[in-house]
Protein backbone atom coordinates (compact mmCIF):
# COMPACT_ATOMS: atom_id res chain seq x y z
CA UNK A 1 -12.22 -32.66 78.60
CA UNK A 2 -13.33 -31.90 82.26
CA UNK A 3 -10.10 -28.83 82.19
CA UNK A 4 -10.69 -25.69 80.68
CA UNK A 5 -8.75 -25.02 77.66
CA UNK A 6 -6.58 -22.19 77.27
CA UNK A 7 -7.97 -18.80 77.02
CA UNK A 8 -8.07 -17.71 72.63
CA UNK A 9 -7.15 -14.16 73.49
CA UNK A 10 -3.49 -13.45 72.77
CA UNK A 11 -1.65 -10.52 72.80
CA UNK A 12 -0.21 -9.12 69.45
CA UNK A 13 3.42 -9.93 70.30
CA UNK A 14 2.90 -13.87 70.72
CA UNK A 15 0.65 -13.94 67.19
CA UNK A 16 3.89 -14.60 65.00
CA UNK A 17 5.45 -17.01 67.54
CA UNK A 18 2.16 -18.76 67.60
CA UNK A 19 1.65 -18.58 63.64
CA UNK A 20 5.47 -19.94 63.30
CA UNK A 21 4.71 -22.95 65.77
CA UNK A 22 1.74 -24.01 63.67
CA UNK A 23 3.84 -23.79 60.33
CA UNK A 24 6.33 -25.79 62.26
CA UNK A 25 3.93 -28.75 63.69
CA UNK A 26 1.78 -28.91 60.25
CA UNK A 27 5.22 -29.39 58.05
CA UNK A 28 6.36 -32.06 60.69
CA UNK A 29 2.87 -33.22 60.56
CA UNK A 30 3.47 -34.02 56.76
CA UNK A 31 6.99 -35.09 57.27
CA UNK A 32 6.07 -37.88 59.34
CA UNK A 33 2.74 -38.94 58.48
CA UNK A 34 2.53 -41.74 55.62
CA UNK A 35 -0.61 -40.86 53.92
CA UNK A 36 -3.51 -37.75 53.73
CA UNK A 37 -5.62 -39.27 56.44
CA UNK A 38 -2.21 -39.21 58.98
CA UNK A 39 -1.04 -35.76 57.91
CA UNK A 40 -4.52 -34.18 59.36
CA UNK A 41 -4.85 -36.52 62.47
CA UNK A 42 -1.09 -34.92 63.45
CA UNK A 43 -1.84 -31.41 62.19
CA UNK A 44 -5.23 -31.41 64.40
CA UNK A 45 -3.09 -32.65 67.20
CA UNK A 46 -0.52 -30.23 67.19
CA UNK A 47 -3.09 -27.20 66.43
CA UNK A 48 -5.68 -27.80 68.23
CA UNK A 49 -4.19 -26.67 71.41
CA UNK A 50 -2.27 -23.75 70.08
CA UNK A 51 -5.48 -22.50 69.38
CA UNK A 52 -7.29 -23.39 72.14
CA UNK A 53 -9.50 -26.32 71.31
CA UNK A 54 -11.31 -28.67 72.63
CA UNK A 55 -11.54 -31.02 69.49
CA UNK A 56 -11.45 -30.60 66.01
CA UNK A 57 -12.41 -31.99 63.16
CA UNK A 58 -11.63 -31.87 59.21
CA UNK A 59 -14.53 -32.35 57.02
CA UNK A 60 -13.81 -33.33 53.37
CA UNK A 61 -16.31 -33.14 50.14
CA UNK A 62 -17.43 -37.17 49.28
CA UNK A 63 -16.31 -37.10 45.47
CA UNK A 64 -19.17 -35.90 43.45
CA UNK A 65 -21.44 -35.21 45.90
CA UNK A 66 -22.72 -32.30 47.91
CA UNK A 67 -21.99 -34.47 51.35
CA UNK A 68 -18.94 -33.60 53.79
CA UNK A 69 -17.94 -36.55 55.68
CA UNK A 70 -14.96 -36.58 58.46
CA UNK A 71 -11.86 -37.81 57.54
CA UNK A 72 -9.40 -36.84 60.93
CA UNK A 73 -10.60 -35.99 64.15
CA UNK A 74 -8.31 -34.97 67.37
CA UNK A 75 -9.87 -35.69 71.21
CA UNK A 76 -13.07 -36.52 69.60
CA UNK A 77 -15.61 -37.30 72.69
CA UNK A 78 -15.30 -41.21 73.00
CA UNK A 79 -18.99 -41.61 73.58
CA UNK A 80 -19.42 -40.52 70.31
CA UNK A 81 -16.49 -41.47 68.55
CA UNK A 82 -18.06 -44.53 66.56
CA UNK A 83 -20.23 -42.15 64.78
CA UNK A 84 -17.78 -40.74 63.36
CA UNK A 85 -17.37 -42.78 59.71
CA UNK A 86 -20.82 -42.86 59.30
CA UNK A 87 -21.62 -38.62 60.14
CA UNK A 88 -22.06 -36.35 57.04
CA UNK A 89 -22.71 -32.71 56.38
CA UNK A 90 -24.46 -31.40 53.58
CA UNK A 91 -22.82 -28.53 51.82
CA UNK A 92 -24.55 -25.46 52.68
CA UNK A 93 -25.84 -26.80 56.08
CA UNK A 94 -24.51 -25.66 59.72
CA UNK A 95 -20.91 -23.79 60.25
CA UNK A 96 -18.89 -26.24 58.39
CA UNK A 97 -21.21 -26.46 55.39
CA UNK A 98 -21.33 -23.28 54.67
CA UNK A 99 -17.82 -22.68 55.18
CA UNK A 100 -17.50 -24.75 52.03
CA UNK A 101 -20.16 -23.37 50.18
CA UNK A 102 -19.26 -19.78 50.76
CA UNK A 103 -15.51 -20.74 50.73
CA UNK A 104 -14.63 -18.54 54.02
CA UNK A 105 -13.93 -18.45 57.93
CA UNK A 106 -17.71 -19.22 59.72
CA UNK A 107 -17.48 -18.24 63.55
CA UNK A 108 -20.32 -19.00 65.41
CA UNK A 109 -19.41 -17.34 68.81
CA UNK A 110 -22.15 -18.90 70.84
CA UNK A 111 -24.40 -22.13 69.46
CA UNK A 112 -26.92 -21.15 72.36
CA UNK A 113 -27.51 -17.69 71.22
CA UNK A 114 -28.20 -18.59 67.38
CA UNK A 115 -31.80 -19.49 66.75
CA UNK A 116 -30.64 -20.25 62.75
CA UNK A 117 -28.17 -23.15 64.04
CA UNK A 118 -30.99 -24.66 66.52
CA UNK A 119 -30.68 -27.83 65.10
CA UNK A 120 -27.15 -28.02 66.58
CA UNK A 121 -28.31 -27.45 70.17
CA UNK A 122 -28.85 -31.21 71.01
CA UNK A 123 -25.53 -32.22 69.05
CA UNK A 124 -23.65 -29.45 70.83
CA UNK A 125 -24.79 -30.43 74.48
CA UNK A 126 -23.86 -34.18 73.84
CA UNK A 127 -20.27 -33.07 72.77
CA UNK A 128 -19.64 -30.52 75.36
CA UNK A 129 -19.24 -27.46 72.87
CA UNK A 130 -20.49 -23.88 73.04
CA UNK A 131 -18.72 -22.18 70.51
CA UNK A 132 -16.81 -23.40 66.80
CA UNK A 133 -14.94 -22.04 64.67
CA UNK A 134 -14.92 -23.35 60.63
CA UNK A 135 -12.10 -22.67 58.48
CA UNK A 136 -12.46 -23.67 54.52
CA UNK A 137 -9.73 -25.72 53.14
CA UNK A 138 -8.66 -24.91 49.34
CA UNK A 139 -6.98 -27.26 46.49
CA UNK A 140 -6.46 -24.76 43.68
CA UNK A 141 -8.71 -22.01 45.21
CA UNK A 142 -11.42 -24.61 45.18
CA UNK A 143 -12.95 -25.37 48.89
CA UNK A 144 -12.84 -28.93 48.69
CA UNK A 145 -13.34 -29.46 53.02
CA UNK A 146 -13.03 -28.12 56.15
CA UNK A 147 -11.60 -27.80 59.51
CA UNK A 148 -13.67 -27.39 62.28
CA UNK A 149 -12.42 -26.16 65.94
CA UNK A 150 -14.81 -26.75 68.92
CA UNK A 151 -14.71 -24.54 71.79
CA UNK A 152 -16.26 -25.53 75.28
CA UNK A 153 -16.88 -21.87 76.18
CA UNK A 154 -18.71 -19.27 73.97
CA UNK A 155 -16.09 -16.57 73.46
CA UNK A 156 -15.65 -14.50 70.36
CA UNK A 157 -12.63 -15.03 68.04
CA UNK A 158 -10.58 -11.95 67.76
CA UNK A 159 -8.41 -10.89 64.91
CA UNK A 160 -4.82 -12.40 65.93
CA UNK A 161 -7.04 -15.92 66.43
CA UNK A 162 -8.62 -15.16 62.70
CA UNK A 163 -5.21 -15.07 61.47
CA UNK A 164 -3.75 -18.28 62.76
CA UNK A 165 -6.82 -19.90 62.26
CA UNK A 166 -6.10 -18.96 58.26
CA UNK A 167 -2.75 -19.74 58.27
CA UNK A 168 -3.42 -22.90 59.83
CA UNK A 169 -6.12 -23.63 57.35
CA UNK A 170 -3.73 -22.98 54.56
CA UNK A 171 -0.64 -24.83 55.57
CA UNK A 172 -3.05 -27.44 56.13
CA UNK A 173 -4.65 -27.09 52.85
CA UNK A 174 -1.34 -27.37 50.76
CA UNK A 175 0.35 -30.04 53.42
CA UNK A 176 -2.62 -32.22 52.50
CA UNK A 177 -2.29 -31.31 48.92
CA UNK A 178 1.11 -32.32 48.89
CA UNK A 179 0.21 -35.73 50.51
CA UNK A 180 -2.49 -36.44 48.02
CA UNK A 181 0.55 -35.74 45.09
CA UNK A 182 2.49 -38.23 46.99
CA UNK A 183 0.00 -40.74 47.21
CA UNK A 184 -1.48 -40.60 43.93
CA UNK A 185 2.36 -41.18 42.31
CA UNK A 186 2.69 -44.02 44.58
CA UNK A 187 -0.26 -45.80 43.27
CA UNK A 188 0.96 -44.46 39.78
CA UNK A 189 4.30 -46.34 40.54
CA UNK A 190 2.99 -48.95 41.66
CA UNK A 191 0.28 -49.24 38.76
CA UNK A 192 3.55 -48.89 36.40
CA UNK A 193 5.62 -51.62 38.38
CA UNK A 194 2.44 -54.22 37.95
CA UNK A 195 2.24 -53.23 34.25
CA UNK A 196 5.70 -53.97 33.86
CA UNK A 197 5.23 -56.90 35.44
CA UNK A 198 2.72 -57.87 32.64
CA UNK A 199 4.64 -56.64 29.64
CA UNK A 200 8.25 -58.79 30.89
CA UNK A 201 5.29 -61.68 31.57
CA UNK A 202 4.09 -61.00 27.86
CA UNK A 203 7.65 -60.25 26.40
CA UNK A 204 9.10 -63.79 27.69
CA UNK A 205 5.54 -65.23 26.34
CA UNK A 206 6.19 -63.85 22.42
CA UNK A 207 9.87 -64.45 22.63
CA UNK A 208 9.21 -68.51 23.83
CA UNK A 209 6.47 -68.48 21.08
CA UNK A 210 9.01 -67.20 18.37
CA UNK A 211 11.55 -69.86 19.45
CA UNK A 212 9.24 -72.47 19.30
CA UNK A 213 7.52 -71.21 15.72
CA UNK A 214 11.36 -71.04 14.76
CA UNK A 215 11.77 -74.53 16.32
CA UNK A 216 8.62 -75.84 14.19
CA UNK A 217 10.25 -73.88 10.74
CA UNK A 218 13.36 -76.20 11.37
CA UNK A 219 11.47 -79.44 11.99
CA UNK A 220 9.55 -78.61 9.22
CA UNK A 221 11.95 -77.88 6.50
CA UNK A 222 13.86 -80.96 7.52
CA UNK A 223 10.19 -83.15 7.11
CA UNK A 224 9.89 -81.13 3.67
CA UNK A 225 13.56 -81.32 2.56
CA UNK A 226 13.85 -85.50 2.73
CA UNK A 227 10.33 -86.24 0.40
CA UNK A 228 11.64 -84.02 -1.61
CA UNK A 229 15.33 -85.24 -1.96
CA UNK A 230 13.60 -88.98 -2.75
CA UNK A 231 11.48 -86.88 -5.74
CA UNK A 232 14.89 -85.51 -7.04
CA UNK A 233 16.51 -88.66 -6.73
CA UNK A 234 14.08 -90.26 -8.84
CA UNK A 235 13.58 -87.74 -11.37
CA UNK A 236 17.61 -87.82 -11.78
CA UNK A 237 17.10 -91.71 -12.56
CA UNK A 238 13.94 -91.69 -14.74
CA UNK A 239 15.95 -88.54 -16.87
CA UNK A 240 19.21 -90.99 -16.71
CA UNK A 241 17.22 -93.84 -18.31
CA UNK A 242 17.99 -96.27 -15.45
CA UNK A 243 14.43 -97.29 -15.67
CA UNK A 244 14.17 -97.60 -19.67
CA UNK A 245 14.32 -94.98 -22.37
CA UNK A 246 12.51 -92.06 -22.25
CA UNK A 247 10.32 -90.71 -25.19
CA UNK A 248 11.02 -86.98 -25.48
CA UNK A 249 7.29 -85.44 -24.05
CA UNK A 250 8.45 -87.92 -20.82
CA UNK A 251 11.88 -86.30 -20.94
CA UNK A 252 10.74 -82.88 -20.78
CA UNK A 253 8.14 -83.54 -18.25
CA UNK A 254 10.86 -85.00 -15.97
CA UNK A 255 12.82 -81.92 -16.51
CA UNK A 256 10.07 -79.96 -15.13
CA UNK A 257 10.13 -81.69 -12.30
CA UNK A 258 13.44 -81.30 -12.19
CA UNK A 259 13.52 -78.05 -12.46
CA UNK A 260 10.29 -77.44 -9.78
CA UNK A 261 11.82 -79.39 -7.36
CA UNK A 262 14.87 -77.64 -7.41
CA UNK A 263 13.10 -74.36 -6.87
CA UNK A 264 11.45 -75.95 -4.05
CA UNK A 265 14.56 -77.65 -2.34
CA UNK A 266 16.38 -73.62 -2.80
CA UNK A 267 13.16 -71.94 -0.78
CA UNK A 268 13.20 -74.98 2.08
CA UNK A 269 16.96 -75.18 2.10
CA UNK A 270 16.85 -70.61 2.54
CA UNK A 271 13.95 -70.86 4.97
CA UNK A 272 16.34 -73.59 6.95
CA UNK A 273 19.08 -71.65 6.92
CA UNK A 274 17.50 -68.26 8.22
CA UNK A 275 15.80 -70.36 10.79
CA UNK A 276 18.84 -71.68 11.75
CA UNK A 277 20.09 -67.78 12.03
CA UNK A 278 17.44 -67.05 14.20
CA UNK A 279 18.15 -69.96 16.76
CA UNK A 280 21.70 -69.15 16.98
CA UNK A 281 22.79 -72.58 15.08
CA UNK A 282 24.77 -71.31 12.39
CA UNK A 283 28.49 -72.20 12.70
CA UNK A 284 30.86 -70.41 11.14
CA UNK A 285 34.27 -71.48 10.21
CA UNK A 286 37.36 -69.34 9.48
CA UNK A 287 39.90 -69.76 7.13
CA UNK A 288 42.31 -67.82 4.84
CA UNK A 289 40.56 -67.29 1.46
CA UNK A 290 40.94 -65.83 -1.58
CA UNK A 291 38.12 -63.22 -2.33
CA UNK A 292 38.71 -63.18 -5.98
CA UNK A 293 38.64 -66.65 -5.85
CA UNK A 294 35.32 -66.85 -3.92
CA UNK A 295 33.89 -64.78 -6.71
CA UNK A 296 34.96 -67.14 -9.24
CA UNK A 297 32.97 -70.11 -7.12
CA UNK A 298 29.99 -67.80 -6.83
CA UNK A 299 29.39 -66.92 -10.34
CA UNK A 300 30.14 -70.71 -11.38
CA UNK A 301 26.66 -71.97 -9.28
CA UNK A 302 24.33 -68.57 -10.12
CA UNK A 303 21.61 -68.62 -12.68
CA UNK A 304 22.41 -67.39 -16.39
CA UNK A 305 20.97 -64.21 -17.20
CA UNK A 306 18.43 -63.92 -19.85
CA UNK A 307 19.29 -62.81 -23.79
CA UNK A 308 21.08 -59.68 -24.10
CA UNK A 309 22.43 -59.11 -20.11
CA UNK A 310 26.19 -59.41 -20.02
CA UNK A 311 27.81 -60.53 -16.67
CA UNK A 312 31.01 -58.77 -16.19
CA UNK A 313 33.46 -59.09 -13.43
CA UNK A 314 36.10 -56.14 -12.38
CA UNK A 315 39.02 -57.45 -9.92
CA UNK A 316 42.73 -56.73 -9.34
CA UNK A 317 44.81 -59.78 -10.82
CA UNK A 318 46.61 -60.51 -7.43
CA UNK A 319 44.84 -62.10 -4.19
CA UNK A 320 42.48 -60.47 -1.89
CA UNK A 321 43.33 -62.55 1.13
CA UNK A 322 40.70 -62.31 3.63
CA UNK A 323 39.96 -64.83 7.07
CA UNK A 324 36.18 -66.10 6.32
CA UNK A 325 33.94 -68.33 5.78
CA UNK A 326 34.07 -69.37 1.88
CA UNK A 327 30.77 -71.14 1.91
CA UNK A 328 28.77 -68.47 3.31
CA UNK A 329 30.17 -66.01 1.85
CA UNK A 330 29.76 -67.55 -1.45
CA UNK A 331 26.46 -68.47 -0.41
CA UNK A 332 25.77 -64.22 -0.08
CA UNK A 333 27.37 -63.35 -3.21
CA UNK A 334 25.40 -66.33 -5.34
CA UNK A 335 21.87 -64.49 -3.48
CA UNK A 336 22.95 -61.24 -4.57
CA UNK A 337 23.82 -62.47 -8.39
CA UNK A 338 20.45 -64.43 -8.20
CA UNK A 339 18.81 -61.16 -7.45
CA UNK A 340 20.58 -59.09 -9.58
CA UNK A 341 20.02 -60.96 -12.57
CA UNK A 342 16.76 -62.21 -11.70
CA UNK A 343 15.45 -58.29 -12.09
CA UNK A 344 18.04 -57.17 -15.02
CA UNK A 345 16.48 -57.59 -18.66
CA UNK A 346 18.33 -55.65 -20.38
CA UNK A 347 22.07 -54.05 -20.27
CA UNK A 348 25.02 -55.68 -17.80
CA UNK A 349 25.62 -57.51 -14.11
CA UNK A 350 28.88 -56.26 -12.82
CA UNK A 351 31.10 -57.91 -9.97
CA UNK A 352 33.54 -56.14 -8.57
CA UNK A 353 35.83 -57.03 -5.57
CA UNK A 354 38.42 -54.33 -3.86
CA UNK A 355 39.57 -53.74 -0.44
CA UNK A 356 39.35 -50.32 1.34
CA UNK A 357 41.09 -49.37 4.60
CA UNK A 358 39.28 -46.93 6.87
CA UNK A 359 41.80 -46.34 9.60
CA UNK A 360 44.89 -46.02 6.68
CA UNK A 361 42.19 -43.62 4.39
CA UNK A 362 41.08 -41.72 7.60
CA UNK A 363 37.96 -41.34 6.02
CA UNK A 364 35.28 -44.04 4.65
CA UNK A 365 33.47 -41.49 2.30
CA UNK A 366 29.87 -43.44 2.98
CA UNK A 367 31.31 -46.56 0.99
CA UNK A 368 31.99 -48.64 3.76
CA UNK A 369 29.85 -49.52 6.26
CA UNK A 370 32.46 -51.05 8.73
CA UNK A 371 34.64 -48.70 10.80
CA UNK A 372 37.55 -50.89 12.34
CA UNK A 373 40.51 -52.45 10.12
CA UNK A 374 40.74 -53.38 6.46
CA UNK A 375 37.77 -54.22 4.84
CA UNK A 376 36.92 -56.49 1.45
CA UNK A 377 34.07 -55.36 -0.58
CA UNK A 378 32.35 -57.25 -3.41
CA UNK A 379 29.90 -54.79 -5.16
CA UNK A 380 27.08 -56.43 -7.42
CA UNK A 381 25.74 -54.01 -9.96
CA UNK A 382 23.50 -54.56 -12.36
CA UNK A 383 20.87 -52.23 -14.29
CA UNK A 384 17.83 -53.56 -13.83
CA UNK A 385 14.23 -52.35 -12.42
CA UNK A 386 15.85 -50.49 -9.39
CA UNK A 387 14.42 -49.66 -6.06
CA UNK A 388 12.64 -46.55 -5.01
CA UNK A 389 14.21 -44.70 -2.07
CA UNK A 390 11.12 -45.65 0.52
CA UNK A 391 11.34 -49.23 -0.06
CA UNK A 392 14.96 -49.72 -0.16
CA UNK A 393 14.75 -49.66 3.69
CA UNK A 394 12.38 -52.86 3.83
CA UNK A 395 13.65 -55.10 1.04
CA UNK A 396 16.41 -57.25 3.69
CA UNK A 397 12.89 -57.81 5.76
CA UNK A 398 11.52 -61.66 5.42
CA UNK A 399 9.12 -62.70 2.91
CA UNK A 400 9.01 -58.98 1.63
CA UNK A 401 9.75 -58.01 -1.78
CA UNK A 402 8.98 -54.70 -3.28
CA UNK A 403 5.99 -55.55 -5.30
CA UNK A 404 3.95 -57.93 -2.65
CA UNK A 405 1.00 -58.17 -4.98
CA UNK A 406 -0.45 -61.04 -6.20
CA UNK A 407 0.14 -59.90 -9.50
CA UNK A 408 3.85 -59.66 -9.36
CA UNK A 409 6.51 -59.58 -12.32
CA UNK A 410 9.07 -61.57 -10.25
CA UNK A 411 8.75 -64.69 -8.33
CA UNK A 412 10.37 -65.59 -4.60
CA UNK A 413 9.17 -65.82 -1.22
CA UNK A 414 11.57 -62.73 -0.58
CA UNK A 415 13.67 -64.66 1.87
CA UNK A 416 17.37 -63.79 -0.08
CA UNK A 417 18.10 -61.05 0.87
CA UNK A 418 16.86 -61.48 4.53
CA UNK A 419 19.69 -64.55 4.64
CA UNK A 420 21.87 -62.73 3.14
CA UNK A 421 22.19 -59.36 5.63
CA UNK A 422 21.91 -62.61 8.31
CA UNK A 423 24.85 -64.27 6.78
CA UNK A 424 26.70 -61.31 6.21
CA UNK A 425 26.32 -60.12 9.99
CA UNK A 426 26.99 -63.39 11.28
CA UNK A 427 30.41 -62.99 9.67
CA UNK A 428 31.00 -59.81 11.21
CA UNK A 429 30.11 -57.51 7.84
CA UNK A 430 27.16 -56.02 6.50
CA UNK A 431 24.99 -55.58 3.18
CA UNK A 432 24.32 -52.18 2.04
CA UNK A 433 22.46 -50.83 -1.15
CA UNK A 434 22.36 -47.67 -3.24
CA UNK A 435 19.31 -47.58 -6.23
CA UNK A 436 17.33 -45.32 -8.49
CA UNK A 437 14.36 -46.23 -9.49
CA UNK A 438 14.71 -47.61 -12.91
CA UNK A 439 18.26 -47.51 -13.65
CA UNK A 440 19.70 -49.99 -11.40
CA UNK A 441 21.55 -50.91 -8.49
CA UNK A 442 24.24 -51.92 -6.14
CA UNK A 443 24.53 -54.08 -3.30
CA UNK A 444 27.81 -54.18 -1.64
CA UNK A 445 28.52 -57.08 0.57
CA UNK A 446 31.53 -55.31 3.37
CA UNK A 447 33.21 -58.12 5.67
CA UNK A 448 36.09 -57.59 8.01
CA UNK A 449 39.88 -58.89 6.13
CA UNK A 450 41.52 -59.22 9.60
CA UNK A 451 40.43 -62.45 11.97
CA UNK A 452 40.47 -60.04 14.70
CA UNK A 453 38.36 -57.72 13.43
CA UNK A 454 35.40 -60.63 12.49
CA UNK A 455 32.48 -61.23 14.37
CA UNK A 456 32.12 -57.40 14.83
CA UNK A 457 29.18 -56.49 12.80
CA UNK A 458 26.43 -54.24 14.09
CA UNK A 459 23.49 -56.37 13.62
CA UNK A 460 22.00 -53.89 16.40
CA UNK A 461 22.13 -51.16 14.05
CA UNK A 462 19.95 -52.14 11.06
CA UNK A 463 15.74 -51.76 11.53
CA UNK A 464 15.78 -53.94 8.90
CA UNK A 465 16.85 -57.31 9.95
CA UNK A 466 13.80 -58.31 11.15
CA UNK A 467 15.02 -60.63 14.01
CA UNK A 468 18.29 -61.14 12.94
CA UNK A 469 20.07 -59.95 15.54
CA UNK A 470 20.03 -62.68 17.94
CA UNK A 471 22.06 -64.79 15.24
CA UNK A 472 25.11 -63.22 16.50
């Protein structure tokens, strides 16, 4: 501090050079530094003596608040250098205060001389300067700080020295902008990375509580299903007569137990099995079949329509040989007969079975849903109620049905079709519908003929399947 700085006068010719250096030290400044505070510390330090300072300072606006406080300061007088966190500037007050207010360059070419700055006599005698020079800096045209250049010797600043100071001002201005960008997205990122954090805490949280809700379904139907076999049991004996002769109000009131409990045992046995789904416990086992045949087994164990609905069936008289699993699959076509007739009063059930070959065709026209190999279809028509277009999309979700009301024509807990599209994926097919409201429809169960084509369903694909996915 005791040397005396280099003259501020310049000659024309060495403005550029000078103005390129300062670009030059600022952009390194920013390149190096690690935060805001670090970009102006370097910038001071590399300016400050192009420009002939003794020390420097940059002043930035406390946020809402009229006060400046110093964030950087370069060869700062150590006497006085633990006042610097605590100093502040009001807006409006002294050069650097009203280089914010008024948003433009404030030379004050000798503190001694200036009776409207006397307040900075004593503070400019303690720091050893006679002359400053404020420069505003600008975040989207909006002064936001300053930076302040002390000079030990009261000189005025001529234009080449206006100019740097500017362009240092500027570069500084945007470098710092720049730095704030960068910092704010890194506390962005890192805000994200701690909120992902949360969410994969939270996701394993819901996915142990579904397995263990899916656990409890299982251990529950199993609790519900024995009772209830002992129930059956002994309605089967009392209807028998093993325990004496019935009269014929006991014998229908047995029946209706019968007939409850069977109802019962269907819902635990469905809510089982779609449990069992979920957990990844259902085993399937391949073998050549007949699909005709499997028709034939699933119409035997459906429920008879009611008075005036006709079941028909429409296959070719040779085998459809296909590599499945009989039981389930006659466990899907028995749900979808179940359905169909449960919601056809009037007019016919139709079961059809065909094969279709995609790659042989080159084309599936829409009608089936698999793309790979020969494919076995079993359509199930009927012409009952229907199924408006915006609810055709929800009715394979659990417990959903198309009337939920309380009030509802139709009884079930909504869980057949839900197995079924779980069955059907499970065996590497699909379940697709087309309906019109009020005239009927058609649920086509697709599965893969080939063995090496099974186990290639798309359980991904479907909105609908409400968990069913991880069955696969």
């Amino acid at each position: 501090m005791n040397s005396k700085p280099p003259s501020r006068t310049l000659d024309p010719g060495a403005t550029a050079v000078r103005e390129l250096q300062a670009a030059r030290e600022i952009a390194h400044a920013f390149l190096n530094a690690r935060h805001p505070a670090e970009v102006y510390r370097l910038a001071l330090e590399k300016v400050a003596p192009l420009v002939g300072a003794s020390f420097g300072c940059v002043f930035l606006r406390d946020q809402d608040s009229d006060l400046l406080r110093i964030v950087a300061a370069h060869n700062w007088p150590q006497a006085y250098a633990s006042y610097l966190s605590t100093m502040r500037v009001k807006v409006g007050n002294g050069p650097t205060g009203r280089a914010v207010e008024e948003n433009d360059l404030i030379e004050v070419e000798d503190v001694f001389a200036d009776p409207s700055i006397e307040d900075w006599w004593d503070a400019a005698r303690e720091l050893g300067f006679a002359s400053s020079v404020s420069v505003p800096l600008a975040f989207r045209s909006k002064p936001v700080g300053a930076v302040t250049f002390y000079f030990r010797e009261p000189e005025p600043i001529h234009e080449a020295d206006r100019s740097l100071l500017r362009l240092v001002a500027d570069q500084l201005a945007a470098t710092a902008e720049k730095a704030h960008l960068i910092e704010d997205l890194q506390r962005a990122n890192e805000l994200l990375r701690e909120q992902n954090v949360d969410l994969e805490a939270k996701y394993q949280e819901a996915e142990e509580a579904k397995r263990l809700k899916n656990e409890f379904l299982a251990n529950v139907s199993h609790e519900l299903r024995t009772p209830l076999t002992a129930i059956l049991g002994y309605a089967y004996l009392l209807r028998e007569g093993l325990s004496g002769v019935l009269v014929e109000e006991q014998a229908e009131a047995v029946e209706k137990i019968e007939g409850a409990g069977n109802i019962l045992m269907g819902l635990i046995n469905d809510l089982l099995d779609l449990t069992y789904l979920k957990l990844g416990r259902t085993v399937v086992e391949r073998e050549l079949c007949d699909a005709v045949a499997l028709v034939r087994a699933a119409l035997s164990g459906a429920p008879k329509p009611a008075g005036g609905v006709e079941i028909r069936t429409e296959a070719p008289p040779a085998r459809i040989p296909i590599h499945t699993d009989a039981v389930l699959v006659v466990r899907v076509l028995q749900k979808l007969i179940s359905n169909a007739v449960k919601f056809t009063t009037t007019g016919t059930v139709t079961i059809r079975v065909r094969t279709r070959d995609p790659e042989a065709e080159g084309s599936t026209d829409g009608e089936a849903p698999l793309d790979r190999g020969p494919v076995v279809l079993w359509e199930v028509e009927d012409t009952g109620i229907g199924i408006a277009p915006d609810a055709q999309s929800a009715i394979f979700d659990e417990f959903r049905q198309v009337d939920g009301s309380a009030t509802r024509r139709f009884n079930g807990a909504g869980l057949g079709l839900a197995l079924s599209q779980g069955l059907a994926y499970r065996l590497g097919g699909e379940i697709t519908v087309r309906s019109t409201l009020g005239e009927g429809s058609i649920f086509t169960l697709a599965l893969p003929a080939s063995v090496i084509h099974a186990g290639q369903g798309k359980p991904d694909d479907s909105p609908s399947t409400s968990g069913l996915a991880a069955a696969t």
